[in-house]
C-alpha atoms as a PDB file:
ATOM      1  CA  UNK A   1       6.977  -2.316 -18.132  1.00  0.00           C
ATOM      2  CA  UNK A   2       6.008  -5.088 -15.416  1.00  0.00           C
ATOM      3  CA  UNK A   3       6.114  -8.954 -15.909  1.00  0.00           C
ATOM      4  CA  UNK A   4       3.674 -10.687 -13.633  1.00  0.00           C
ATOM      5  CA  UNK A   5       6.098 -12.873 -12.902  1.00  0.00           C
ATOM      6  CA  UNK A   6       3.559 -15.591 -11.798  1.00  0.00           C
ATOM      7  CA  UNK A   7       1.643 -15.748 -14.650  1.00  0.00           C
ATOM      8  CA  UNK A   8       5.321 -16.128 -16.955  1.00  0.00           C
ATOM      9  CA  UNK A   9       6.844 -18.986 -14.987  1.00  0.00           C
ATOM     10  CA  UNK A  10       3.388 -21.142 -15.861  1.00  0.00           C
ATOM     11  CA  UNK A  11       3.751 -20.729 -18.398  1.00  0.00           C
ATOM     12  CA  UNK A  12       6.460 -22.695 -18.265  1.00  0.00           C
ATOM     13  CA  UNK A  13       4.993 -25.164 -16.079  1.00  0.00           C
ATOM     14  CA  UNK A  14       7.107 -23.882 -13.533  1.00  0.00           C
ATOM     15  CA  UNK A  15       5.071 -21.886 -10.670  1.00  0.00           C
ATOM     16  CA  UNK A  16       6.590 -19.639  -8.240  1.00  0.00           C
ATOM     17  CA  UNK A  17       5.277 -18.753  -4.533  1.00  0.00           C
ATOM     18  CA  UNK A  18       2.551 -15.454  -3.666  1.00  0.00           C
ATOM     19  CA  UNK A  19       4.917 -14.593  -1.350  1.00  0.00           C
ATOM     20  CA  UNK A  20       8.399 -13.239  -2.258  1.00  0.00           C
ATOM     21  CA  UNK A  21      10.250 -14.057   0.833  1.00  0.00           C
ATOM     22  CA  UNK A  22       9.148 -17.297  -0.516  1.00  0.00           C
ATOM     23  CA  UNK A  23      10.301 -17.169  -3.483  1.00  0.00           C
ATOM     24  CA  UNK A  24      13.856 -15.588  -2.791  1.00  0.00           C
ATOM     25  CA  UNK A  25      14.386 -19.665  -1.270  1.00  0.00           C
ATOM     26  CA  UNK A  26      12.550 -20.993  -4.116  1.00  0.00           C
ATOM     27  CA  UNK A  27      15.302 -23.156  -6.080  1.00  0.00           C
ATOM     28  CA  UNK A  28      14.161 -21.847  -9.540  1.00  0.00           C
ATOM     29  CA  UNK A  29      14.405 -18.335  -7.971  1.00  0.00           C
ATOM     30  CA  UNK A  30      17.230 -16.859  -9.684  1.00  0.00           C
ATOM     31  CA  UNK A  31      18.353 -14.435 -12.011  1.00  0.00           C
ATOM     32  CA  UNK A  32      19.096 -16.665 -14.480  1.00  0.00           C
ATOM     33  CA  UNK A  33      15.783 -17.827 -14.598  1.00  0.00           C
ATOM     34  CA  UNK A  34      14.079 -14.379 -14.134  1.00  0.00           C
ATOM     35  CA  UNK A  35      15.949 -13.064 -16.964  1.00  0.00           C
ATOM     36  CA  UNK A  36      15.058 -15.826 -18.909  1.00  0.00           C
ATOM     37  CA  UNK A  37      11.080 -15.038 -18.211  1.00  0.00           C
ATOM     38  CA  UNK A  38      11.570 -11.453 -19.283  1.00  0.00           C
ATOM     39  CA  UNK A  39      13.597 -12.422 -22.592  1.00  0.00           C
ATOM     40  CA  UNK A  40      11.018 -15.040 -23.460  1.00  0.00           C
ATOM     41  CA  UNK A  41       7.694 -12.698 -22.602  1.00  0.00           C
ATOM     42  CA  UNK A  42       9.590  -9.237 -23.659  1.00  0.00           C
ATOM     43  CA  UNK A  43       6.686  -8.782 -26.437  1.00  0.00           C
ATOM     44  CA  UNK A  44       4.088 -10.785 -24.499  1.00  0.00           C
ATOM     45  CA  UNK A  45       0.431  -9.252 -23.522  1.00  0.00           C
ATOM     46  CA  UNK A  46       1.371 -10.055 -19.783  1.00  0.00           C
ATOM     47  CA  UNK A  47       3.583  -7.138 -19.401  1.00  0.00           C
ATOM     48  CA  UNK A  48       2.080  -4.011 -17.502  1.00  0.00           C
ATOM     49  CA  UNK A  49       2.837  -0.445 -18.041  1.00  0.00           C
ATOM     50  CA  UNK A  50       4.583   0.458 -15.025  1.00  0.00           C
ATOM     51  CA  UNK A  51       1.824   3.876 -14.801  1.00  0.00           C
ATOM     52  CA  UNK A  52      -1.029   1.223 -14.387  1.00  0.00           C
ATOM     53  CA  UNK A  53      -0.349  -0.139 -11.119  1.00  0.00           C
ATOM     54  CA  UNK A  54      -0.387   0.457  -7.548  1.00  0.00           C
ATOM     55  CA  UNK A  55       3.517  -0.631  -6.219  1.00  0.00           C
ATOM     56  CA  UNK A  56       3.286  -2.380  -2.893  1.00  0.00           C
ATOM     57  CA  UNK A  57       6.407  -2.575  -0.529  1.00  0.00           C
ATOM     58  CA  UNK A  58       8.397  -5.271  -2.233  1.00  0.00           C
ATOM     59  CA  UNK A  59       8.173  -7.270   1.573  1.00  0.00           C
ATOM     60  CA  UNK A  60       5.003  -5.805   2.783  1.00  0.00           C
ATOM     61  CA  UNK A  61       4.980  -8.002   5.848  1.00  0.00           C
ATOM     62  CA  UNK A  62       8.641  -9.026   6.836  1.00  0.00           C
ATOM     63  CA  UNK A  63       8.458 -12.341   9.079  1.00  0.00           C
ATOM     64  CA  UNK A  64      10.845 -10.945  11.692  1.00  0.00           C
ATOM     65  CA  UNK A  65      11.211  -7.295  12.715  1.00  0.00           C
ATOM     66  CA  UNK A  66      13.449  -4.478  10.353  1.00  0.00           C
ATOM     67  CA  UNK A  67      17.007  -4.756  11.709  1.00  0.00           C
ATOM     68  CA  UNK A  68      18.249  -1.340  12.223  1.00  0.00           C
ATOM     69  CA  UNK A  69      21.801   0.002  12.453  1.00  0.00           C
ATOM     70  CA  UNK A  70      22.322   3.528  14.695  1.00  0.00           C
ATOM     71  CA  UNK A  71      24.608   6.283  13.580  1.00  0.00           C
ATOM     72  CA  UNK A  72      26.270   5.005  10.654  1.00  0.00           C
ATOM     73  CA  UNK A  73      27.650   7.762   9.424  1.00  0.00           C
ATOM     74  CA  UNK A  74      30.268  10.155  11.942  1.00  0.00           C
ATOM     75  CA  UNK A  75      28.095  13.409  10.563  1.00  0.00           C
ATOM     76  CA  UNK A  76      25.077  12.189  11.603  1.00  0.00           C
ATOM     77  CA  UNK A  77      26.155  10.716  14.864  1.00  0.00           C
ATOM     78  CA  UNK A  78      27.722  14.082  15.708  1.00  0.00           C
ATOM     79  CA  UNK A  79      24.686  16.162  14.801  1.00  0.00           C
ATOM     80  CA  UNK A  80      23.020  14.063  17.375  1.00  0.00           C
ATOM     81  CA  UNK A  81      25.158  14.687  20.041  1.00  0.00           C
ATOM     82  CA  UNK A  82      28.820  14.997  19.508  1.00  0.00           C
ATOM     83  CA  UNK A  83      31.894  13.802  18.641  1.00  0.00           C
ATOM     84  CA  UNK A  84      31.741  11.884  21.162  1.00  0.00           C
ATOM     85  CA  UNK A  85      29.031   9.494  20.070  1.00  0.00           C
ATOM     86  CA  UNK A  86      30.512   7.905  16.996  1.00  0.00           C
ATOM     87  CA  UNK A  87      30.125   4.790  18.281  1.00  0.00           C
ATOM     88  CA  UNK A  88      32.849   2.354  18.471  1.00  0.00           C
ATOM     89  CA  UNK A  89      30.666  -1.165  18.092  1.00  0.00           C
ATOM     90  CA  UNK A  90      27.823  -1.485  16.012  1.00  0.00           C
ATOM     91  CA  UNK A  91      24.190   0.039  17.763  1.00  0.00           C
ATOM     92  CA  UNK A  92      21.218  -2.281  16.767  1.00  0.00           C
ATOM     93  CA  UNK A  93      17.407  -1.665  17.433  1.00  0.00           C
ATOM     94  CA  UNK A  94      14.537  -2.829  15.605  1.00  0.00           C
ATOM     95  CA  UNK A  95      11.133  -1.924  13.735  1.00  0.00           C
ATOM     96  CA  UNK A  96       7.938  -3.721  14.082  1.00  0.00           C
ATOM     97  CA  UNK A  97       6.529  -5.598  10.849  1.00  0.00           C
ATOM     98  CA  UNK A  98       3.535  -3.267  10.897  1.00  0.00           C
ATOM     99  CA  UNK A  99       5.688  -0.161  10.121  1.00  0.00           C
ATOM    100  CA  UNK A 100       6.268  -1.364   6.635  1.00  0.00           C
ATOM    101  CA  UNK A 101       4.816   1.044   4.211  1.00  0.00           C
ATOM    102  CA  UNK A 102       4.801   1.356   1.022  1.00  0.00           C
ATOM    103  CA  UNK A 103       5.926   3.757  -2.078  1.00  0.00           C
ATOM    104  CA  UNK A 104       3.651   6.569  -2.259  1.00  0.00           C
ATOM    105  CA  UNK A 105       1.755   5.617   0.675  1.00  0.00           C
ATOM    106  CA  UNK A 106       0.739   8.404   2.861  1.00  0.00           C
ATOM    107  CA  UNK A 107       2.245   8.232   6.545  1.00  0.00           C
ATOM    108  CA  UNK A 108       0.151   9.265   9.475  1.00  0.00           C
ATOM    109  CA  UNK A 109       1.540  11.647  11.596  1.00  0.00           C
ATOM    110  CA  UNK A 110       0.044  10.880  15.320  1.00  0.00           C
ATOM    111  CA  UNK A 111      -0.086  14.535  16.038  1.00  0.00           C
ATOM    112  CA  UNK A 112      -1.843  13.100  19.199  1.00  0.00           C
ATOM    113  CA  UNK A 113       1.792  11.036  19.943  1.00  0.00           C
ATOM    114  CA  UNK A 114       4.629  13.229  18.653  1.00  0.00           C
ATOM    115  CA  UNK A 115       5.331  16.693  17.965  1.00  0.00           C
ATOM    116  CA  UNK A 116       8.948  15.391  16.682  1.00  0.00           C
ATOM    117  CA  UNK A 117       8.556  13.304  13.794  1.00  0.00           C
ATOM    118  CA  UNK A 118      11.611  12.549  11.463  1.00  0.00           C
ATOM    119  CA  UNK A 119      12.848  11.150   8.542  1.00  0.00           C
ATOM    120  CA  UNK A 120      16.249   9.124   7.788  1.00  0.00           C
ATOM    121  CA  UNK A 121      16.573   8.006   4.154  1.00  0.00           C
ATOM    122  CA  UNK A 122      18.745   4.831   4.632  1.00  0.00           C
ATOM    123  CA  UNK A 123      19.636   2.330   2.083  1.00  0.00           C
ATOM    124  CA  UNK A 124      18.131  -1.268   2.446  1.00  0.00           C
ATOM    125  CA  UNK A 125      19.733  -4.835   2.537  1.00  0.00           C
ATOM    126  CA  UNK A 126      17.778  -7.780   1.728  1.00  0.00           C
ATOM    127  CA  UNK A 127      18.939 -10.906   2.505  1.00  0.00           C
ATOM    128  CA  UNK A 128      18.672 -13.849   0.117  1.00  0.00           C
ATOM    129  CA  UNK A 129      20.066 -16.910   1.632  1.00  0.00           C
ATOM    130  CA  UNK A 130      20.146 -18.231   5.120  1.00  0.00           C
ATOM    131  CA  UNK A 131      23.214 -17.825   7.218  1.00  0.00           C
ATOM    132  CA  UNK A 132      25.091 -17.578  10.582  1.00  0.00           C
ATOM    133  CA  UNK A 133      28.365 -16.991  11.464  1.00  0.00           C
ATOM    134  CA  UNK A 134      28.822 -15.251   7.984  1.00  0.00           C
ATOM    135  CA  UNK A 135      32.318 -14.105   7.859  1.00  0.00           C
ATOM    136  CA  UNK A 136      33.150 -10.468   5.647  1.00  0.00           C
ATOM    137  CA  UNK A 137      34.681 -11.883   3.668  1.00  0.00           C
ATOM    138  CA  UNK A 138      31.629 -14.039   2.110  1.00  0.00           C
ATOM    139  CA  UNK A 139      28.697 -11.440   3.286  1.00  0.00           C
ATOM    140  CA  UNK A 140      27.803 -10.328   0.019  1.00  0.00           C
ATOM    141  CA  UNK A 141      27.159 -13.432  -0.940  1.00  0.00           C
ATOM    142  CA  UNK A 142      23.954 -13.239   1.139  1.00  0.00           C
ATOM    143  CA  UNK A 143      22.589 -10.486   0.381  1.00  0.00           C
ATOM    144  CA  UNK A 144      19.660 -10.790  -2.422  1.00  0.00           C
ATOM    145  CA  UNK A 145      19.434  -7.154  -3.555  1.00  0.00           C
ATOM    146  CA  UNK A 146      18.893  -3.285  -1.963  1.00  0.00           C
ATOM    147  CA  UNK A 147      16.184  -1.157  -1.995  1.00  0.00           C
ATOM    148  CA  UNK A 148      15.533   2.573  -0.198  1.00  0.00           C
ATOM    149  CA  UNK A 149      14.261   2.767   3.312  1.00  0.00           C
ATOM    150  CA  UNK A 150      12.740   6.075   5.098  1.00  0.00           C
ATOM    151  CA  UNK A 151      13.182   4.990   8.887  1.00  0.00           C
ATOM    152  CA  UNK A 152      10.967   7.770  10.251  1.00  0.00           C
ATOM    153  CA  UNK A 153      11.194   8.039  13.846  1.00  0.00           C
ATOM    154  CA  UNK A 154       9.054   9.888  16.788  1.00  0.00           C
ATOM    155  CA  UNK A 155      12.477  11.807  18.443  1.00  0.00           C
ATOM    156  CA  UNK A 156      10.233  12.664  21.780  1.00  0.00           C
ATOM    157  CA  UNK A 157       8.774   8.751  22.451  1.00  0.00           C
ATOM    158  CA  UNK A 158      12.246   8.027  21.650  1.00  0.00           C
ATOM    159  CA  UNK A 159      13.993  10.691  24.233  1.00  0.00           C
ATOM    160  CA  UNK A 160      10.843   9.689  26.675  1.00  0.00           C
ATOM    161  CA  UNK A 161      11.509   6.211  26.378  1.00  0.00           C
ATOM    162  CA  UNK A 162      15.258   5.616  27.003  1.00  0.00           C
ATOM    163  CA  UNK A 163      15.236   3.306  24.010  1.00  0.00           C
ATOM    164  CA  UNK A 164      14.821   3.299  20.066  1.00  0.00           C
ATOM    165  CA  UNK A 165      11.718   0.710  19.603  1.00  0.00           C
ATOM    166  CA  UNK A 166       8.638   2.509  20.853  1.00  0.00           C
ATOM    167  CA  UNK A 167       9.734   5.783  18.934  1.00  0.00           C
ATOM    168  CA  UNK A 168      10.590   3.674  15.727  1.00  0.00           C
ATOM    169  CA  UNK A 169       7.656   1.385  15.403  1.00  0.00           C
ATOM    170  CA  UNK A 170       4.462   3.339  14.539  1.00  0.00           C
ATOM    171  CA  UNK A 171       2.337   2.159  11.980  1.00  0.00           C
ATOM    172  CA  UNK A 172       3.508   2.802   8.719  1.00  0.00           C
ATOM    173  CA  UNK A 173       6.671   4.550   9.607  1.00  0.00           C
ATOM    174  CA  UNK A 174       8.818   2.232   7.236  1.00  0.00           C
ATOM    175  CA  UNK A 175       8.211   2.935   3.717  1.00  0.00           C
ATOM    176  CA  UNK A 176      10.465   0.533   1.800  1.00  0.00           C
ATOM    177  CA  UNK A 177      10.952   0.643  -1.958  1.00  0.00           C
ATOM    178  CA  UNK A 178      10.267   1.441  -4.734  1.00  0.00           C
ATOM    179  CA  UNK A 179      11.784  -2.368  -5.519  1.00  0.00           C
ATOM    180  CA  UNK A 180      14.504  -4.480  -4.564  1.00  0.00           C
ATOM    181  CA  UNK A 181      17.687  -4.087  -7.124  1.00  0.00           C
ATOM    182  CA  UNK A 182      19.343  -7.218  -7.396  1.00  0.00           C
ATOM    183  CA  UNK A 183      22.718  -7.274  -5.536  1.00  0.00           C
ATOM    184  CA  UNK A 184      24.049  -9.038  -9.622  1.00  0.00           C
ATOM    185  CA  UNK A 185      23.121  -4.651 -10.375  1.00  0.00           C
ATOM    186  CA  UNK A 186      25.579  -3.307  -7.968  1.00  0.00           C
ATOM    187  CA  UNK A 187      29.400  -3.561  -7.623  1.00  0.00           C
ATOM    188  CA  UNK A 188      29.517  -2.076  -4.283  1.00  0.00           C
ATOM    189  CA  UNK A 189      26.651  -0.906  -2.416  1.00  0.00           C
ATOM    190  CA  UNK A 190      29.552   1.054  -0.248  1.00  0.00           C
ATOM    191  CA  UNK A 191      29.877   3.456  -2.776  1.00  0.00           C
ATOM    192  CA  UNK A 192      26.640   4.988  -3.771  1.00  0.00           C
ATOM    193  CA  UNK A 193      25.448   8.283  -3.415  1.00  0.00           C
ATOM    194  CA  UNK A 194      22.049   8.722  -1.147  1.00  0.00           C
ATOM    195  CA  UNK A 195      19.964  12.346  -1.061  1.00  0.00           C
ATOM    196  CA  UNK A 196      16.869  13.075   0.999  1.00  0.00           C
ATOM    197  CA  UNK A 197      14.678  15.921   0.071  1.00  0.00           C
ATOM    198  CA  UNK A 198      11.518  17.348   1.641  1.00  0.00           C
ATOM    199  CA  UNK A 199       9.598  19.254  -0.423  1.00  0.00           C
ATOM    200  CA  UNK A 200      11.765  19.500  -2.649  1.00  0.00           C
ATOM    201  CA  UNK A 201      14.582  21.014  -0.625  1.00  0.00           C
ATOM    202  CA  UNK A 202      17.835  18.803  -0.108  1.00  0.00           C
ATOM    203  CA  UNK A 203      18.132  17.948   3.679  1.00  0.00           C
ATOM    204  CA  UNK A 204      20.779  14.624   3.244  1.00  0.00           C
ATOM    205  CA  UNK A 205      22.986  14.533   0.603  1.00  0.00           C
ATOM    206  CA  UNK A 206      26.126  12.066   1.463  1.00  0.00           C
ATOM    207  CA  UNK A 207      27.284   8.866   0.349  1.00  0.00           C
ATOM    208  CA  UNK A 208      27.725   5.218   1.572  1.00  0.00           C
ATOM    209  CA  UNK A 209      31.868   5.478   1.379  1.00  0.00           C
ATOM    210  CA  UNK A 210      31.449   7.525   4.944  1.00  0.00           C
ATOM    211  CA  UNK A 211      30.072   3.956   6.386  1.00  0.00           C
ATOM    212  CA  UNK A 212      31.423   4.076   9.824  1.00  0.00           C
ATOM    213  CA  UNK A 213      30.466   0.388   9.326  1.00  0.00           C
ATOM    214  CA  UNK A 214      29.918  -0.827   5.643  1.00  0.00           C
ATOM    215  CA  UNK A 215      27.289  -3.590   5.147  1.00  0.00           C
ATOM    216  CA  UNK A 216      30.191  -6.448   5.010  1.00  0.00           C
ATOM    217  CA  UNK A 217      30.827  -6.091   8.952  1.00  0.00           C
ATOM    218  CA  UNK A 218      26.924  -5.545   9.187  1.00  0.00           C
ATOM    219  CA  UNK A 219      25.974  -8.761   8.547  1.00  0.00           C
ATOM    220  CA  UNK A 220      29.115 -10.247   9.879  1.00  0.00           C
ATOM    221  CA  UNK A 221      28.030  -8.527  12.923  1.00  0.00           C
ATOM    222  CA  UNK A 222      24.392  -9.360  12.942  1.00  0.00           C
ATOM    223  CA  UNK A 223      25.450 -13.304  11.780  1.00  0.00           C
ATOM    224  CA  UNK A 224      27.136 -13.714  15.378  1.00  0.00           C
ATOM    225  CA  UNK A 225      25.086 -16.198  17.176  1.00  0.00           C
ATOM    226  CA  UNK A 226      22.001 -15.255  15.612  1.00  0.00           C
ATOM    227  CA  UNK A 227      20.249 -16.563  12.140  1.00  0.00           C
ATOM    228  CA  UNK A 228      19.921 -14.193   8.907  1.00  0.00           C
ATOM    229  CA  UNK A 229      17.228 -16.056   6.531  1.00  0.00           C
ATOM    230  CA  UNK A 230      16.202 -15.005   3.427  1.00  0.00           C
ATOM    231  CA  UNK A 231      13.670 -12.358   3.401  1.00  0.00           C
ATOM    232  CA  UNK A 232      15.253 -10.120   6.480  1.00  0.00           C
ATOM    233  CA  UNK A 233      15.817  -6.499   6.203  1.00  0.00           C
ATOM    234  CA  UNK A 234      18.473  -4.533   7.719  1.00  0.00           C
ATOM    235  CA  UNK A 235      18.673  -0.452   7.426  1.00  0.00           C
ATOM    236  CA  UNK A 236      22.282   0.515   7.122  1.00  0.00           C
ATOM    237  CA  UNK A 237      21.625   3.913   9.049  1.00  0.00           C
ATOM    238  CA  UNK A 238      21.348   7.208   7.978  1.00  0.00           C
ATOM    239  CA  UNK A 239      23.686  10.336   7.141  1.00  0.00           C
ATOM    240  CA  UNK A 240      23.403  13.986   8.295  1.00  0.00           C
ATOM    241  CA  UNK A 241      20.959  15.954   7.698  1.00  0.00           C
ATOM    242  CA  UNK A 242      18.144  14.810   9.943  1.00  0.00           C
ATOM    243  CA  UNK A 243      15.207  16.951  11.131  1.00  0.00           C
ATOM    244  CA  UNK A 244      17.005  16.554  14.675  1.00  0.00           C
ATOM    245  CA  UNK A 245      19.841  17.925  13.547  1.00  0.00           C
ATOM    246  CA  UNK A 246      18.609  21.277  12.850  1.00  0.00           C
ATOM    247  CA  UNK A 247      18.903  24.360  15.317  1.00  0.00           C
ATOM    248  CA  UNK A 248      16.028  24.957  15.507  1.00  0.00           C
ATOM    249  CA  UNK A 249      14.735  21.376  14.816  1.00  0.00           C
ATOM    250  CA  UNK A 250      12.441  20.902  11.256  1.00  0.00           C
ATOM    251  CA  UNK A 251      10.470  18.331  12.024  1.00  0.00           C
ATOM    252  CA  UNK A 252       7.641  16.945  10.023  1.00  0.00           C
ATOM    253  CA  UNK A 253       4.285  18.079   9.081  1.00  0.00           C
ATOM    254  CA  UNK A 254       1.450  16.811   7.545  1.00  0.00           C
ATOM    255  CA  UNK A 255       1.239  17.391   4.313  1.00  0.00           C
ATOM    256  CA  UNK A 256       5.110  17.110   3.752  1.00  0.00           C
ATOM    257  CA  UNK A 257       6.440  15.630   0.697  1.00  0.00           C
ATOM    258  CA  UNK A 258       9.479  12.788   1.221  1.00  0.00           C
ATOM    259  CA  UNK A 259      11.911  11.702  -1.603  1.00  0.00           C
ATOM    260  CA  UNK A 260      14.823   9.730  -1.106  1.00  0.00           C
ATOM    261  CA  UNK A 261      17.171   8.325  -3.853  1.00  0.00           C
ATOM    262  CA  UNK A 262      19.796   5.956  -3.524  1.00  0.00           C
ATOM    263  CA  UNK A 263      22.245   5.966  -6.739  1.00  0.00           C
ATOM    264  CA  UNK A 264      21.514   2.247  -8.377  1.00  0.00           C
ATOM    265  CA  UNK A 265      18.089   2.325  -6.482  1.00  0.00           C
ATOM    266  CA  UNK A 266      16.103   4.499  -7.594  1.00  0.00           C
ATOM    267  CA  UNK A 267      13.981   6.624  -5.700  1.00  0.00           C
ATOM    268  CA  UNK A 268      11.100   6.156  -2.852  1.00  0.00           C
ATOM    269  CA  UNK A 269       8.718   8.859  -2.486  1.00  0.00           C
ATOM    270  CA  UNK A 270       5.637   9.728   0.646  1.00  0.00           C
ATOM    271  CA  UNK A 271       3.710  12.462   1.914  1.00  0.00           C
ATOM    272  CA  UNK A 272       3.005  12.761   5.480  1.00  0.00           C
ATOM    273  CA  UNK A 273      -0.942  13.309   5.959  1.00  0.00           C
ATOM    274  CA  UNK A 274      -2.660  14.048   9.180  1.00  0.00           C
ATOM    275  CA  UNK A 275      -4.750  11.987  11.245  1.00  0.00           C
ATOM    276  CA  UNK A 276      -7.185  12.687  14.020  1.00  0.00           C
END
């Protein structure tokens, strides 16, 4: 079941922003009062059967670009290249705000762009409060909750370019989702399992121990001389198993069906559909 979470807190008398980057700053924006909603409407006529709506990406329109963090995992780093590209600092690129899709949104290919399409389930941080020079120690502390993130990426505008952002940033090429789990659900989002399947074959199956860098020294990392606020989402990489890594390569197609599930998470699901 949904709570419209709006329509609860004015109940109330208590409204909450449209907008849940908003809302993550909002000062009654917390799980104590969420919880509280959901206890005191659990039997009202405001809840929703989760089969009767459309999910949206939980940020559909982040206010800064997706940070991004490159070969994560040694596997997938090697599968790339070789051994010899595990990197030894942190790589960082970014993806445009108008690559955010959503759960069960259909992806356009660009057949008229790339012939090398690719997917890289990845899970998602969401930050929750603002922050700089955020020491490991105290990162968690910032992070609002997780959610599933399919960073699908053109490999040959990527190769042409000499860069990651061109081949990263088509339209709709960041389905995010299905929700955002509330960091209070997991103990340590370094030790979940995260699968990838296309069409219902397993491609990535590993787990976020092999971190090369866990999400701690991520935002430690990112924090150094540079604002985190609340509402910014960073992709923690992605394990072996890519389309790329293939010999030969199995890129997408249209009509290709997409499920990643991160253990906590849940699971975010797309088809790739063709366009003209």
């Amino acid at each position: 079941m949904v709570l419209p979470l709006q329509e609860a807190a004015q109940n109330k008398g208590v409204p909450l922003p449209e907008d849940l980057v908003d809302a993550i700053g909002h000062e009654k924006w917390s799980d104590t009062f969420i919880q509280e909603l959901i206890s005191d409407e659990s039997e009202s006529t405001l809840l929703i059967a989760l089969e009767d709506i459309q999910l949206k990406a939980p940020i559909p329109r982040p206010k800064k670009n997706v940070f991004c963090v490159g070969k994560n995992y040694a596997e997938h780093a090697i599968e790339m290249g070789s051994s010899a590209d595990i990197p030894k600092e942190m790589i960082v690129f970014t993806k445009s705000p108008t690559t955010v899709a959503a759960p069960d949104e259909e992806i356009p290919h660009y057949q008229q762009l790339t012939e090398m399409l690719d997917y890289e389930g990845e899970v998602g941080v969401i930050i929750g409060k603002k922050g700089k020079e955020i020491e490991e120690a105290e990162a968690l502390d910032y992070v609002f909750g997780y959610t599933i993130i399919n960073d699908i990426t053109a490999r040959d505008i990527q190769s042409k370019h000499k860069q990651y952002f061109l081949g990263k940033s088509l339209d709709q090429s960041c389905p995010i989702g299905p929700w955002i789990v509330g960091k209070e659900e997991l103990t340590n989002p370094n030790d979940l399992r995260i699968t990838t399947k296309v069409n219902g074959e397993v491609r990535q199956d590993s787990h976020t121990s092999k971190f090369i860098f866990p999400i701690e020294k991520i935002i430690h990392i990112l924090s150094k001389g540079m604002t985190l606020e609340p509402g910014d989402i960073i992709a923690t990489g992605t394990p072996a198993g890519v389309g790329n890594g293939f010999k030969p390569p199995r890129f997408l197609k249209p009509g290709d069906h997409i499920e990643i599930t991160v253990e906590g998470v849940g699971q975010l699901s797309n088809t790739i559909m063709s366009i003209n």
